[in-house]
ModelCIF file with pLDDT and N, C-alpha, C, O atoms, coordinates in Angstrom:
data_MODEL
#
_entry.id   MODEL 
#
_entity.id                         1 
_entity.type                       polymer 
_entity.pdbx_number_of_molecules   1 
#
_entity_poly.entity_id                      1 
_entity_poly.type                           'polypeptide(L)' 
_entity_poly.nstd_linkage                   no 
_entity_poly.nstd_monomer                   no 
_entity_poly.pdbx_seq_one_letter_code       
;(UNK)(UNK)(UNK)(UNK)(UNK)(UNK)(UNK)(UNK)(UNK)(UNK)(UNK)(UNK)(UNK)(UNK)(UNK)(UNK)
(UNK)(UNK)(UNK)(UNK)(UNK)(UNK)(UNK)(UNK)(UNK)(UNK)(UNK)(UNK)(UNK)(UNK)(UNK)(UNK)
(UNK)(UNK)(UNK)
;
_entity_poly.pdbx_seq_one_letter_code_can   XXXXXXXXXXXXXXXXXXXXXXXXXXXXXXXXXXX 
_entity_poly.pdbx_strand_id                 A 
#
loop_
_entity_poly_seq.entity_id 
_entity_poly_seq.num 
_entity_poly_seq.mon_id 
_entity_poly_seq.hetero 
1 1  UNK n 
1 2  UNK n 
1 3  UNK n 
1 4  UNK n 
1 5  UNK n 
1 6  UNK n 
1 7  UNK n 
1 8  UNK n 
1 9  UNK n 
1 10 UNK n 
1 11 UNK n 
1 12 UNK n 
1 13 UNK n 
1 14 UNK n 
1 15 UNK n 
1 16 UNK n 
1 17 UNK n 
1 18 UNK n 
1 19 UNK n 
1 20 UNK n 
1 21 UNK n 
1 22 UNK n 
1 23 UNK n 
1 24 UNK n 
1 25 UNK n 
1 26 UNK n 
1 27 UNK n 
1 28 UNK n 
1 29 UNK n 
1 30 UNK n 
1 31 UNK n 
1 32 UNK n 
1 33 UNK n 
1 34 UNK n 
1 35 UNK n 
#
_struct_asym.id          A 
_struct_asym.entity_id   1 
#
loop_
_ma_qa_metric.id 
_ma_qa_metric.mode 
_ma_qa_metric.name 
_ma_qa_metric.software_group_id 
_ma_qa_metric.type 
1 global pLDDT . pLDDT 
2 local  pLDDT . pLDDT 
#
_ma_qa_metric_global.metric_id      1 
_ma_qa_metric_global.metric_value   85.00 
_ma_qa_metric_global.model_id       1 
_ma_qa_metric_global.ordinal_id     1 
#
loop_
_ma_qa_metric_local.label_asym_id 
_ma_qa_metric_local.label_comp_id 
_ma_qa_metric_local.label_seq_id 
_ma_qa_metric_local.metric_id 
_ma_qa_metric_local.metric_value 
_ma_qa_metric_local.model_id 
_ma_qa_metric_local.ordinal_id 
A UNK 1  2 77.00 1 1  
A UNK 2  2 81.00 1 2  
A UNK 3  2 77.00 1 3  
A UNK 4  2 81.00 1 4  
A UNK 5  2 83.00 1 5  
A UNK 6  2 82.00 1 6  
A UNK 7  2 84.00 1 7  
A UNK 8  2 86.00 1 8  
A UNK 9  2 88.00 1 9  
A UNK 10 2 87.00 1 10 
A UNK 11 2 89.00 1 11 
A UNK 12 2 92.00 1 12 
A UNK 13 2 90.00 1 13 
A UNK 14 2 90.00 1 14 
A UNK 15 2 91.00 1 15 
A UNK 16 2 94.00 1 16 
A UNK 17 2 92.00 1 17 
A UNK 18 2 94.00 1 18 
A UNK 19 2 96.00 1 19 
A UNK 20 2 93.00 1 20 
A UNK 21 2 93.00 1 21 
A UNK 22 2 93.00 1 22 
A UNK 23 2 93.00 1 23 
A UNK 24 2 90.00 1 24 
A UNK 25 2 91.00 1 25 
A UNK 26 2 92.00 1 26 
A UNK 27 2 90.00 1 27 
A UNK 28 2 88.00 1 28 
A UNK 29 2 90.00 1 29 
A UNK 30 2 89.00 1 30 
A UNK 31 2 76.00 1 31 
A UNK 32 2 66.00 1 32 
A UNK 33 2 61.00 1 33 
A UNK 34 2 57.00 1 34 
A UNK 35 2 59.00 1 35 
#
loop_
_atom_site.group_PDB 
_atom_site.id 
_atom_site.type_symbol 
_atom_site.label_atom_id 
_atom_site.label_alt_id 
_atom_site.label_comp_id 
_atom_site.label_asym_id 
_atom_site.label_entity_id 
_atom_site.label_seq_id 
_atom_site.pdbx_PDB_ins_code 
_atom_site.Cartn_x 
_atom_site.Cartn_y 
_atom_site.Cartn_z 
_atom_site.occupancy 
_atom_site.B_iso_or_equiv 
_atom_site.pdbx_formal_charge 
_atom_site.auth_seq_id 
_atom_site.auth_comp_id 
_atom_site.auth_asym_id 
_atom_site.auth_atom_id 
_atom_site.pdbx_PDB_model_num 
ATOM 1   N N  . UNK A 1 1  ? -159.321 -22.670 -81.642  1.00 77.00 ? 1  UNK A N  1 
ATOM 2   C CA . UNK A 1 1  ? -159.285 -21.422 -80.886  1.00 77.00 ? 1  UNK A CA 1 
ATOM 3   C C  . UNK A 1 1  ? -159.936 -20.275 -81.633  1.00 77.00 ? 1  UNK A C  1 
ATOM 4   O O  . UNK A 1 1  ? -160.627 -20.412 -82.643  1.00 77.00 ? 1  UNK A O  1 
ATOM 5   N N  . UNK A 1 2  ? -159.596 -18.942 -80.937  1.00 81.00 ? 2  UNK A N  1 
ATOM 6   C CA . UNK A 1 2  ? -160.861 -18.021 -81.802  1.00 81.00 ? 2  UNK A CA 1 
ATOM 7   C C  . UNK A 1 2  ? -159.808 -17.193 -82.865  1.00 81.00 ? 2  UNK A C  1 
ATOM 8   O O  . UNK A 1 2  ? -160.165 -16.119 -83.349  1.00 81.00 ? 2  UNK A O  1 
ATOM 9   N N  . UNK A 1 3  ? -158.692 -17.697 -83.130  1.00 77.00 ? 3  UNK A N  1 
ATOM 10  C CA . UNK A 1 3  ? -157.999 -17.495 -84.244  1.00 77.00 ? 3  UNK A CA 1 
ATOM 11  C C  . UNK A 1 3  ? -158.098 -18.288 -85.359  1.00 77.00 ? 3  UNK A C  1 
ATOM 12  O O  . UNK A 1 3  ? -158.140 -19.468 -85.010  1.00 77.00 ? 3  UNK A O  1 
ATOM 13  N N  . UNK A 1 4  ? -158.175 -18.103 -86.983  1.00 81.00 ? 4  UNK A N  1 
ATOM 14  C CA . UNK A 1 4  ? -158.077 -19.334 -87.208  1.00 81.00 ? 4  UNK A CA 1 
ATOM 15  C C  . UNK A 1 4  ? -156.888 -19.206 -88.146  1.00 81.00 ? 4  UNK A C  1 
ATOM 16  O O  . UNK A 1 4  ? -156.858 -18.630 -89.234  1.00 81.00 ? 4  UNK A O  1 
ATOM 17  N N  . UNK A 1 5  ? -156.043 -19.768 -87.599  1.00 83.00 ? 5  UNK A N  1 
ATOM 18  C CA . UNK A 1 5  ? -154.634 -19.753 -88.025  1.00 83.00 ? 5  UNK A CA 1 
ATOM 19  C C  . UNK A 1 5  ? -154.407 -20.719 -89.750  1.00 83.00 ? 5  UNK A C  1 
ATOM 20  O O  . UNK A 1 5  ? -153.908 -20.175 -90.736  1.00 83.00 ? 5  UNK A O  1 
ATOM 21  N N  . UNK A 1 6  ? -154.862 -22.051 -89.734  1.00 82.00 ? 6  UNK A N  1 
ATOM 22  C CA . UNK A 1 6  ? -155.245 -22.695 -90.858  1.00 82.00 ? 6  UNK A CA 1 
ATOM 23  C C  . UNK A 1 6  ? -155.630 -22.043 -92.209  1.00 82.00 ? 6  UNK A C  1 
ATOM 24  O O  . UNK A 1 6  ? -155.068 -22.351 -93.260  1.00 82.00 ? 6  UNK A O  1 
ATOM 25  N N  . UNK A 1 7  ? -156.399 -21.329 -92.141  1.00 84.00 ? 7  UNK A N  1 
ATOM 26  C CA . UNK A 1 7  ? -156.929 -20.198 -93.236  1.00 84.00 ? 7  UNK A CA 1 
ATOM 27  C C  . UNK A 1 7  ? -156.559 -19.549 -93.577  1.00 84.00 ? 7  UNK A C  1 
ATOM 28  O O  . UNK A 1 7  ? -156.689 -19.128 -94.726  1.00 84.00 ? 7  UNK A O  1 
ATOM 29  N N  . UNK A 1 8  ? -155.589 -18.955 -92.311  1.00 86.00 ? 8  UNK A N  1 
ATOM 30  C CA . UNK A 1 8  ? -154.997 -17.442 -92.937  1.00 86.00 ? 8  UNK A CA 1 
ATOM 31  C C  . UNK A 1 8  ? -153.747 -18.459 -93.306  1.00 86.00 ? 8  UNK A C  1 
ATOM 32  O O  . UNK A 1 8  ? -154.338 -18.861 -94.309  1.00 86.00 ? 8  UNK A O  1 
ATOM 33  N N  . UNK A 1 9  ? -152.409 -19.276 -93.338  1.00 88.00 ? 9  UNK A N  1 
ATOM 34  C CA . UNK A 1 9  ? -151.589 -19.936 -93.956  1.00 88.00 ? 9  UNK A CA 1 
ATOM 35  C C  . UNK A 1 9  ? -152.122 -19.758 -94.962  1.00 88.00 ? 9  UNK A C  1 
ATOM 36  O O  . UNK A 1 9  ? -151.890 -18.756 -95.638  1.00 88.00 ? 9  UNK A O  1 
ATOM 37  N N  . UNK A 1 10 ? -153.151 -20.881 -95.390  1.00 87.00 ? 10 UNK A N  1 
ATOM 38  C CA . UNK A 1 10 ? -153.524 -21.275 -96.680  1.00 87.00 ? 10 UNK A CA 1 
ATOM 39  C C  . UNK A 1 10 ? -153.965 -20.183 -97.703  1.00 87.00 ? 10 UNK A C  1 
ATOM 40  O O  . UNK A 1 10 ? -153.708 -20.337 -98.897  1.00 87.00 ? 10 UNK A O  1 
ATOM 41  N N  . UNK A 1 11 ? -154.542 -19.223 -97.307  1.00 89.00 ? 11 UNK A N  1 
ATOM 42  C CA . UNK A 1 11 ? -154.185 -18.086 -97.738  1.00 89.00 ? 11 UNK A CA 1 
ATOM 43  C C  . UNK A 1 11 ? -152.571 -17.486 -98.348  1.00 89.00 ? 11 UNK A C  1 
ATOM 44  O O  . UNK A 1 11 ? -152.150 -17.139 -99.451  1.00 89.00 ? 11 UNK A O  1 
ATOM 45  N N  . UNK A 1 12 ? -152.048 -17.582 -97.098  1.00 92.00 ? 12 UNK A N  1 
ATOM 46  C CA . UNK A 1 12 ? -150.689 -17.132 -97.395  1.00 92.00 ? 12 UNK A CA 1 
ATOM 47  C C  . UNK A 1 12 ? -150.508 -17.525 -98.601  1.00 92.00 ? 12 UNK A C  1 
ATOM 48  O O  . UNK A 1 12 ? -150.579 -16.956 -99.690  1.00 92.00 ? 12 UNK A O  1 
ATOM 49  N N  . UNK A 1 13 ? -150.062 -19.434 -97.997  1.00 90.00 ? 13 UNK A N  1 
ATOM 50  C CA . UNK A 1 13 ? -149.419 -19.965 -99.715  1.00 90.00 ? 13 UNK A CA 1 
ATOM 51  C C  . UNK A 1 13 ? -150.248 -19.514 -100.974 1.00 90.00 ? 13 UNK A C  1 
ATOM 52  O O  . UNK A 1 13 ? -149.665 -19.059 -101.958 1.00 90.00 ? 13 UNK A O  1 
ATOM 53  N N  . UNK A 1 14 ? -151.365 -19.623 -100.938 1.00 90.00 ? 14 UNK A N  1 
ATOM 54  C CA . UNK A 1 14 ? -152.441 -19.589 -102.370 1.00 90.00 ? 14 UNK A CA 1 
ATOM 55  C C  . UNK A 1 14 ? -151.908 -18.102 -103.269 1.00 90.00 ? 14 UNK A C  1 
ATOM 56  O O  . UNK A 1 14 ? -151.884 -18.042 -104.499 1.00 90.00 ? 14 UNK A O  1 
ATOM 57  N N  . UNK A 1 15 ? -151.364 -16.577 -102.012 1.00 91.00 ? 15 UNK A N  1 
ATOM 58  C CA . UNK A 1 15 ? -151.243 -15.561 -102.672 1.00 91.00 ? 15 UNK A CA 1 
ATOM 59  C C  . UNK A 1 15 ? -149.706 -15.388 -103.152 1.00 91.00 ? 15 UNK A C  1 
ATOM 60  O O  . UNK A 1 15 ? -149.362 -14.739 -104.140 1.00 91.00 ? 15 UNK A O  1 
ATOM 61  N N  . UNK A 1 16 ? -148.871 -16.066 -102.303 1.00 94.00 ? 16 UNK A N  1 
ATOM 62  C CA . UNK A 1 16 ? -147.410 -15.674 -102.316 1.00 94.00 ? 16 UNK A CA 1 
ATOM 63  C C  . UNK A 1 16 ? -146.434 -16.865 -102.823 1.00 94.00 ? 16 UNK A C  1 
ATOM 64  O O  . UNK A 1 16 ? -145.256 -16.662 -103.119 1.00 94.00 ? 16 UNK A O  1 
ATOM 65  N N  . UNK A 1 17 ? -146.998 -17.997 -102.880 1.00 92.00 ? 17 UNK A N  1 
ATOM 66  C CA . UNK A 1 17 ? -146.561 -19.401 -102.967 1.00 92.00 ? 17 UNK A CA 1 
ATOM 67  C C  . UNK A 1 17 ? -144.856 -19.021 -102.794 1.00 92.00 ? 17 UNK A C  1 
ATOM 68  O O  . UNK A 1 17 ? -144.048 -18.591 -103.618 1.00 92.00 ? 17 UNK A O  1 
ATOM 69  N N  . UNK A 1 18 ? -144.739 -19.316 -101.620 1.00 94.00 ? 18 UNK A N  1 
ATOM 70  C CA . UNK A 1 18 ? -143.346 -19.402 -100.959 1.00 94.00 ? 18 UNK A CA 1 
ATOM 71  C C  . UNK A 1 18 ? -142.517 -20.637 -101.273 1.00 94.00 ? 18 UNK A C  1 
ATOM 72  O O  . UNK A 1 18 ? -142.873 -21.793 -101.043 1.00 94.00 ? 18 UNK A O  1 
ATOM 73  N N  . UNK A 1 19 ? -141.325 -20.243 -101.845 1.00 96.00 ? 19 UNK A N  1 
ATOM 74  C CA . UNK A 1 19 ? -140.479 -21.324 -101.984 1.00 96.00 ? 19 UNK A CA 1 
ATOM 75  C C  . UNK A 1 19 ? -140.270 -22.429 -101.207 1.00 96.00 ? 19 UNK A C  1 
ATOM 76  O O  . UNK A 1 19 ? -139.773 -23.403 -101.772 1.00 96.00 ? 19 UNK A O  1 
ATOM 77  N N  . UNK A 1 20 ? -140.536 -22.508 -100.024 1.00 93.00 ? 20 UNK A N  1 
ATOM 78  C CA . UNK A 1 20 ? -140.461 -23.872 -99.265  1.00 93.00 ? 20 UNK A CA 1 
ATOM 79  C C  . UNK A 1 20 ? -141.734 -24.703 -99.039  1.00 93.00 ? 20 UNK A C  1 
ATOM 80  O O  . UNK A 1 20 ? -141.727 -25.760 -98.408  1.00 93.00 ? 20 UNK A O  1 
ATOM 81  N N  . UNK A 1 21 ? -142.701 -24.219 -99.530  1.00 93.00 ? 21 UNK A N  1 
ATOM 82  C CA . UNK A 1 21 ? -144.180 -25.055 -99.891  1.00 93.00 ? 21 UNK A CA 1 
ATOM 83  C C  . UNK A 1 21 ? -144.049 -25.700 -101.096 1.00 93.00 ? 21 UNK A C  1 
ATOM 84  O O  . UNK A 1 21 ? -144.490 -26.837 -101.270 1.00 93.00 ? 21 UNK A O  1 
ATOM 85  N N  . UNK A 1 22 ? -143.386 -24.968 -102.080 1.00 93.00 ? 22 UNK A N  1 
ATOM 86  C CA . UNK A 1 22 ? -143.106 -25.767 -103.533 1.00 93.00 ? 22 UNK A CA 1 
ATOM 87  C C  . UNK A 1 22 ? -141.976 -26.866 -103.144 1.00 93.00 ? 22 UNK A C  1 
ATOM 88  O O  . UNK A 1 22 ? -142.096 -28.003 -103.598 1.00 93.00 ? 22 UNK A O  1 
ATOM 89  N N  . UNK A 1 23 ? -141.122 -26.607 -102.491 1.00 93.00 ? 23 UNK A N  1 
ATOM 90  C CA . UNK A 1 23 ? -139.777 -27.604 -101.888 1.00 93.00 ? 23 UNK A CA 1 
ATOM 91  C C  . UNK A 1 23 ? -140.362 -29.041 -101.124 1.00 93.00 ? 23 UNK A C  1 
ATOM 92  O O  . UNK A 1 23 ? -139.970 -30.201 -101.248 1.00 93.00 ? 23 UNK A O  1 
ATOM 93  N N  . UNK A 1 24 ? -141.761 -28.308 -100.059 1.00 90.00 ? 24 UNK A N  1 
ATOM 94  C CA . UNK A 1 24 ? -141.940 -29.328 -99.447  1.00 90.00 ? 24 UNK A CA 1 
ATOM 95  C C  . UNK A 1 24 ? -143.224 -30.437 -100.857 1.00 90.00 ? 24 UNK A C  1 
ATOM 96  O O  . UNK A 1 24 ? -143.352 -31.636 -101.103 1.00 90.00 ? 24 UNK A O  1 
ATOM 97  N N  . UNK A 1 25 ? -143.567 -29.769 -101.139 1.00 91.00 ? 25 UNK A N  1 
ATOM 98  C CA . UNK A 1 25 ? -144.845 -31.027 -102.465 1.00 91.00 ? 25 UNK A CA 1 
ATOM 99  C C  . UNK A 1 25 ? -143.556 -31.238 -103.299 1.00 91.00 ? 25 UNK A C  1 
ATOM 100 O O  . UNK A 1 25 ? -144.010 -32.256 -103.823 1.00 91.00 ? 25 UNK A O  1 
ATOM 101 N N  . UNK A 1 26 ? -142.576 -31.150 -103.747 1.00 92.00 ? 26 UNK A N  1 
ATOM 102 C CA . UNK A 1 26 ? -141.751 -31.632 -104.885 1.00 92.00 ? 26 UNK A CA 1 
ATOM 103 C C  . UNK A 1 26 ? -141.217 -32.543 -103.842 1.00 92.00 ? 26 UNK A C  1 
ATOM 104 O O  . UNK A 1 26 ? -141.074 -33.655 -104.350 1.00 92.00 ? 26 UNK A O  1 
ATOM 105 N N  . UNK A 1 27 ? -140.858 -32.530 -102.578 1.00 90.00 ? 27 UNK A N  1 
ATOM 106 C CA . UNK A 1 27 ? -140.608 -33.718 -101.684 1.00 90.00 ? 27 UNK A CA 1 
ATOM 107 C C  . UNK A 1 27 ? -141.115 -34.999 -101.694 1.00 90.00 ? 27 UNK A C  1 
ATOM 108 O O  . UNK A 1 27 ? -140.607 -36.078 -102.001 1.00 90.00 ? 27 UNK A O  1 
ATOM 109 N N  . UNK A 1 28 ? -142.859 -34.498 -101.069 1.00 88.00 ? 28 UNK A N  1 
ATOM 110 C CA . UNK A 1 28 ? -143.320 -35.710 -101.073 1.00 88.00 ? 28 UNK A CA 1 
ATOM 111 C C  . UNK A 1 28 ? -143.742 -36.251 -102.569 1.00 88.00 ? 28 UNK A C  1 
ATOM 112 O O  . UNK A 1 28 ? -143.924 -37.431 -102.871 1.00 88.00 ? 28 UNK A O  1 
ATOM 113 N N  . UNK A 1 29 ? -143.851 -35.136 -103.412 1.00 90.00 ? 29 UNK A N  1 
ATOM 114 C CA . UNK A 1 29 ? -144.145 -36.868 -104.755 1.00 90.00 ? 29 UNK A CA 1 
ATOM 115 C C  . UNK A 1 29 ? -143.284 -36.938 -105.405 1.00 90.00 ? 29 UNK A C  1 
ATOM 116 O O  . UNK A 1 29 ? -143.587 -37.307 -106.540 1.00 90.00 ? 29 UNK A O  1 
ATOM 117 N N  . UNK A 1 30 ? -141.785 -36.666 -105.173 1.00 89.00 ? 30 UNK A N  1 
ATOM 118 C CA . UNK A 1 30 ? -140.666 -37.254 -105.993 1.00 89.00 ? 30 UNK A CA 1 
ATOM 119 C C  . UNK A 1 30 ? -140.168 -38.757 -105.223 1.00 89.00 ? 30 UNK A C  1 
ATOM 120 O O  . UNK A 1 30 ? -139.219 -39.382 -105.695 1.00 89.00 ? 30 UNK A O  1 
ATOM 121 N N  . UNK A 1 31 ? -140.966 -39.292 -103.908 1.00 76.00 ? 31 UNK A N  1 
ATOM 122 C CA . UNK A 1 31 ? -140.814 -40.628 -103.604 1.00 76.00 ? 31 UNK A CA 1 
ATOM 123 C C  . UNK A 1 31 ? -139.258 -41.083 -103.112 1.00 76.00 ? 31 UNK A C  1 
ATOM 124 O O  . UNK A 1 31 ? -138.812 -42.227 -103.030 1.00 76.00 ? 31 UNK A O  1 
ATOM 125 N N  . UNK A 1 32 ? -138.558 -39.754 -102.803 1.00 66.00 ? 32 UNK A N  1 
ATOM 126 C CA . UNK A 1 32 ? -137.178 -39.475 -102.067 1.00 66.00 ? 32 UNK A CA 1 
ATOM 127 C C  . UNK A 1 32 ? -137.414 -38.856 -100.756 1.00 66.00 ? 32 UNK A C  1 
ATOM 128 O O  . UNK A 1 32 ? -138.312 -38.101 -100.383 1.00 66.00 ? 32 UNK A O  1 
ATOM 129 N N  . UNK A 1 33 ? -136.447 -39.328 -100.172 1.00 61.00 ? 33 UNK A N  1 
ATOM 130 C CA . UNK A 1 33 ? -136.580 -38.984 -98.614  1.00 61.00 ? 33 UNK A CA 1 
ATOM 131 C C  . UNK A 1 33 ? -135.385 -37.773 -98.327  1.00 61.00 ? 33 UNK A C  1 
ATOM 132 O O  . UNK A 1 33 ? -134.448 -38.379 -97.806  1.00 61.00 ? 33 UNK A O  1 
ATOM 133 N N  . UNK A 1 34 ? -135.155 -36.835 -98.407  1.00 57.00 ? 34 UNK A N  1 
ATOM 134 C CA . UNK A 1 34 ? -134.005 -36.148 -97.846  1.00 57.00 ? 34 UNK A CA 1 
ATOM 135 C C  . UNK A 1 34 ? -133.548 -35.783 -96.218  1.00 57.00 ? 34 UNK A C  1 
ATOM 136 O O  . UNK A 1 34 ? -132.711 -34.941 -95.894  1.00 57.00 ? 34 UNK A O  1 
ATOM 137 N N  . UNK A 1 35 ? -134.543 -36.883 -95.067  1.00 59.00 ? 35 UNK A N  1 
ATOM 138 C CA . UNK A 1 35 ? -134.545 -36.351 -93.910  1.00 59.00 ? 35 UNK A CA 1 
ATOM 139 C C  . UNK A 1 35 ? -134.039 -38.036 -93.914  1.00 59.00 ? 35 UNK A C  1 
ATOM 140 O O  . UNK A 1 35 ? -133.729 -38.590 -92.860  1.00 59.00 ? 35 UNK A O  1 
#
């Protein structure tokens, strides 16, 4: 669409690195499932 929503996130995380982006990568490569 003529937003590009993808970019500006990745942005987000890259400037603010929000605690639940670090929560979700310590998820997937600690090879535990918590869901």
């Amino acid at each position: 669409g003529p937003i590009p929503i993808t970019a500006a996130m990745g942005l987000f995380i890259v400037l603010f690195r929000p605690l639940w982006f670090k929560n979700l990568v310590d998820t997937i490569y600690s090879g535990k499932n918590t869901n």
